[in-house]
C-alpha atoms as a PDB file:
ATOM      1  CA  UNK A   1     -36.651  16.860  19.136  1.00  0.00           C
ATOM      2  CA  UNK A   2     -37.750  17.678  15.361  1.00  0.00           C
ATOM      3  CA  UNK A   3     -37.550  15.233  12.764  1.00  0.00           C
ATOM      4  CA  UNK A   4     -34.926  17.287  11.395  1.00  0.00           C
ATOM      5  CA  UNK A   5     -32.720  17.331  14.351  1.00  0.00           C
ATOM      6  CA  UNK A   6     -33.148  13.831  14.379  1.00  0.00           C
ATOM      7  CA  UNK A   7     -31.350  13.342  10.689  1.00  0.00           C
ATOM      8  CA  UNK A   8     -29.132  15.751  11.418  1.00  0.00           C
ATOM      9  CA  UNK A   9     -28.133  14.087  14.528  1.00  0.00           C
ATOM     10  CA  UNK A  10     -27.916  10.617  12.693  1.00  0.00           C
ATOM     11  CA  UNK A  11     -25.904  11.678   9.811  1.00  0.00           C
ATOM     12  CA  UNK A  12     -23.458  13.326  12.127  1.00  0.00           C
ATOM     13  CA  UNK A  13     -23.206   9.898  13.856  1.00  0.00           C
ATOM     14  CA  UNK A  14     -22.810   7.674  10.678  1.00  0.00           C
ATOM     15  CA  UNK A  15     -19.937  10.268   9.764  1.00  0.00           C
ATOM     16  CA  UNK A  16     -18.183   9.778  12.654  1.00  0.00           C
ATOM     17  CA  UNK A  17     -18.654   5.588  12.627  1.00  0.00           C
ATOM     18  CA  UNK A  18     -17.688   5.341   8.729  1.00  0.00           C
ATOM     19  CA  UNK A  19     -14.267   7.621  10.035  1.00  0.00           C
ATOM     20  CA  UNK A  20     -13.229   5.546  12.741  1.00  0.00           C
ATOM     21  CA  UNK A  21     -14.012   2.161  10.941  1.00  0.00           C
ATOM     22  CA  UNK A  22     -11.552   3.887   8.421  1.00  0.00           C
ATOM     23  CA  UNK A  23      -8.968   5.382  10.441  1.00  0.00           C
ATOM     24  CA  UNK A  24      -8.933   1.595  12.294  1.00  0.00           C
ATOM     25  CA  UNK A  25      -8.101   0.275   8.770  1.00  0.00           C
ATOM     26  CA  UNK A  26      -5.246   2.272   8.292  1.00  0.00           C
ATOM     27  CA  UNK A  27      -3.584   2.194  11.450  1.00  0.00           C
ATOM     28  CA  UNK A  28      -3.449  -2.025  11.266  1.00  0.00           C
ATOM     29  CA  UNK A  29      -1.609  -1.542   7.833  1.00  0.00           C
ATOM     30  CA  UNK A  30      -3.717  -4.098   6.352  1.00  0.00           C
ATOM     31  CA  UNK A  31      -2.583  -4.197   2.399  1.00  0.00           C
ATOM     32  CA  UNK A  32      -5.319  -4.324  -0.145  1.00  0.00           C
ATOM     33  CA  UNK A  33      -3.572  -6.951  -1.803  1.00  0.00           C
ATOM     34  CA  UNK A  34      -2.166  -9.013   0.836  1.00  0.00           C
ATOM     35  CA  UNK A  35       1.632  -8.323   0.003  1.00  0.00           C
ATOM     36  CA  UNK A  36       3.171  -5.458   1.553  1.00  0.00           C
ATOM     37  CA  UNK A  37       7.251  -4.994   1.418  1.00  0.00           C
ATOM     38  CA  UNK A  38       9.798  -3.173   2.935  1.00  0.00           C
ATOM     39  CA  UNK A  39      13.163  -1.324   1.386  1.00  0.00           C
ATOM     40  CA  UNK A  40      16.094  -3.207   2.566  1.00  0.00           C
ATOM     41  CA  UNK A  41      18.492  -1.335  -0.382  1.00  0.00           C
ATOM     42  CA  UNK A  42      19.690   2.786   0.418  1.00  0.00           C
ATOM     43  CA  UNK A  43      17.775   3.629  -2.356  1.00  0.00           C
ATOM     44  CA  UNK A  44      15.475   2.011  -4.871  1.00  0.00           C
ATOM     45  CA  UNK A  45      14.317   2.330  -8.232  1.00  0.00           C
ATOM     46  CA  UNK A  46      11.131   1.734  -9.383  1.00  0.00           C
ATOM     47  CA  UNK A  47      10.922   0.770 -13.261  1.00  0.00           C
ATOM     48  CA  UNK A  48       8.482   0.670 -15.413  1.00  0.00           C
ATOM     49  CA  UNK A  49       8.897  -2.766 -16.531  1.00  0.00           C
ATOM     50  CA  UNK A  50      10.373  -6.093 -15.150  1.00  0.00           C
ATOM     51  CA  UNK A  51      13.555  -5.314 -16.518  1.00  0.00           C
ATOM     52  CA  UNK A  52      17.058  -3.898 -14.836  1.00  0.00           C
ATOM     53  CA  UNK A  53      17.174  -1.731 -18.036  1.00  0.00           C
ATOM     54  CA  UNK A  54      13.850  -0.470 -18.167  1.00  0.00           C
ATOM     55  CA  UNK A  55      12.977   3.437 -17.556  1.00  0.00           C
ATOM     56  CA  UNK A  56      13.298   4.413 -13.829  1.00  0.00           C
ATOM     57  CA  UNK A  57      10.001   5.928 -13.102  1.00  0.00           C
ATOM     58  CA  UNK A  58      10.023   6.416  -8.892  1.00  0.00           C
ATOM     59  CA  UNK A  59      12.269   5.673  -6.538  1.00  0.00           C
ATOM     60  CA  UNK A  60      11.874   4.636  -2.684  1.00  0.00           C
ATOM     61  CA  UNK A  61      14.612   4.880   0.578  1.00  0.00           C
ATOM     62  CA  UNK A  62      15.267   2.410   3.197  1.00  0.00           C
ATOM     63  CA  UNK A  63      12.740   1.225   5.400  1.00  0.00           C
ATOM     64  CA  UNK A  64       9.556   2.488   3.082  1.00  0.00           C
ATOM     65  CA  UNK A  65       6.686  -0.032   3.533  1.00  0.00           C
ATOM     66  CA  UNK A  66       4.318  -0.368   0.283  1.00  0.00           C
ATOM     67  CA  UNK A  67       1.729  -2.797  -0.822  1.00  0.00           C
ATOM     68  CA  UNK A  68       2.965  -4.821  -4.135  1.00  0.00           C
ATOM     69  CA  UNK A  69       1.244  -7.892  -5.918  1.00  0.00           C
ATOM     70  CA  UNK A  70       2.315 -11.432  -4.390  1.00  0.00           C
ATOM     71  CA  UNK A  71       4.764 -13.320  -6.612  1.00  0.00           C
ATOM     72  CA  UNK A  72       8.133 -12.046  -9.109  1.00  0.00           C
ATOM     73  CA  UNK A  73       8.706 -12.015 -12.056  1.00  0.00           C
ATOM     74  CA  UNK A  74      12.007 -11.746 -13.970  1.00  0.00           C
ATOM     75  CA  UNK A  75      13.242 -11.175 -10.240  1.00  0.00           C
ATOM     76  CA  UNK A  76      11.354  -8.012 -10.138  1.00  0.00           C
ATOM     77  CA  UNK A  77       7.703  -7.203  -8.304  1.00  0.00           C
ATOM     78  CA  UNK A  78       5.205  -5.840  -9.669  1.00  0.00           C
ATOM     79  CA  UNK A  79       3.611  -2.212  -7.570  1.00  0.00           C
ATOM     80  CA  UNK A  80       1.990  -0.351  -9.657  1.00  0.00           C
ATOM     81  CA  UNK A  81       0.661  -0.108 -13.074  1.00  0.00           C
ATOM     82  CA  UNK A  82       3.920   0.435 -14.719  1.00  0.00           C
ATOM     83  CA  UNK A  83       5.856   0.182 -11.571  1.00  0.00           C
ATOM     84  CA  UNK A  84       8.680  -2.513 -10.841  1.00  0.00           C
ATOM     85  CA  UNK A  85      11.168  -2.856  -8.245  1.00  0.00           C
ATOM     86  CA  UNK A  86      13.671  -5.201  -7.632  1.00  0.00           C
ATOM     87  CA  UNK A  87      12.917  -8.133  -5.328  1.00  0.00           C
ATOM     88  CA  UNK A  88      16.288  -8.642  -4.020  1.00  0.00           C
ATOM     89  CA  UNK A  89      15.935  -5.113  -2.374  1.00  0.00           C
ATOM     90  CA  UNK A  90      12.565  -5.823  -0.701  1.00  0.00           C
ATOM     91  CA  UNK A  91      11.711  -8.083   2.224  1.00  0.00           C
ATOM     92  CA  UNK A  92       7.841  -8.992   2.842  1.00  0.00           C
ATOM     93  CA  UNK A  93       6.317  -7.545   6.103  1.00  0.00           C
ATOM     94  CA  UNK A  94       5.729 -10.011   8.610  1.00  0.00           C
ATOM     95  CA  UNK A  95       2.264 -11.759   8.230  1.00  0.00           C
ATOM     96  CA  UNK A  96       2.233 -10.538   4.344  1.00  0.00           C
ATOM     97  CA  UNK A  97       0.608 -12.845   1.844  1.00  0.00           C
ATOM     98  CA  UNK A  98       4.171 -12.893  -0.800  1.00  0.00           C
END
């Protein structure tokens, strides 16, 4: 084989390691920062401050799994940048760092 066959051959390789190690990643819904909650409430709101009164700026249904920062504040968690939700209407995954 050419050297260039070779690389090509390679690259095509690394591509398909780098997507599996990936796809692996996902499937074991590890959270990037160790928290990840579920939706115990109908619906939702997510606010865009620790506060019951703030501006509703998402929502999320029953049952919706989503990574959130460990710890509550003012009895709300924090999401997002500018995202808040309730802690009363969340429960932490099993095996989440909360």
């Amino acid at each position: 084989m050419s050297k260039k066959t070779l690389l090509i051959l390679g690259a095509l390789v690394l591509v398909v390691i780098v997507y599996a190690m990936n796809t692996g990643k996902q499937a074991s819904g590890a959270s990037a920062t160790g928290c990840k909650v579920t939706v115990t409430a109908d619906v939702l709101n997510a606010r865009e401050s620790a506060d019951g009164n703030a501006k509703i700026v998402g929502k999320y249904l029953r049952d919706a799994q989503f990574d959130a920062m460990p710890g509550v504040q003012n009895g709300f968690r924090k999401v997002a940048d500018d995202k808040w939700v309730a802690a009363a209407f969340t429960q932490p995954v099993a095996g989440s760092a909360c």
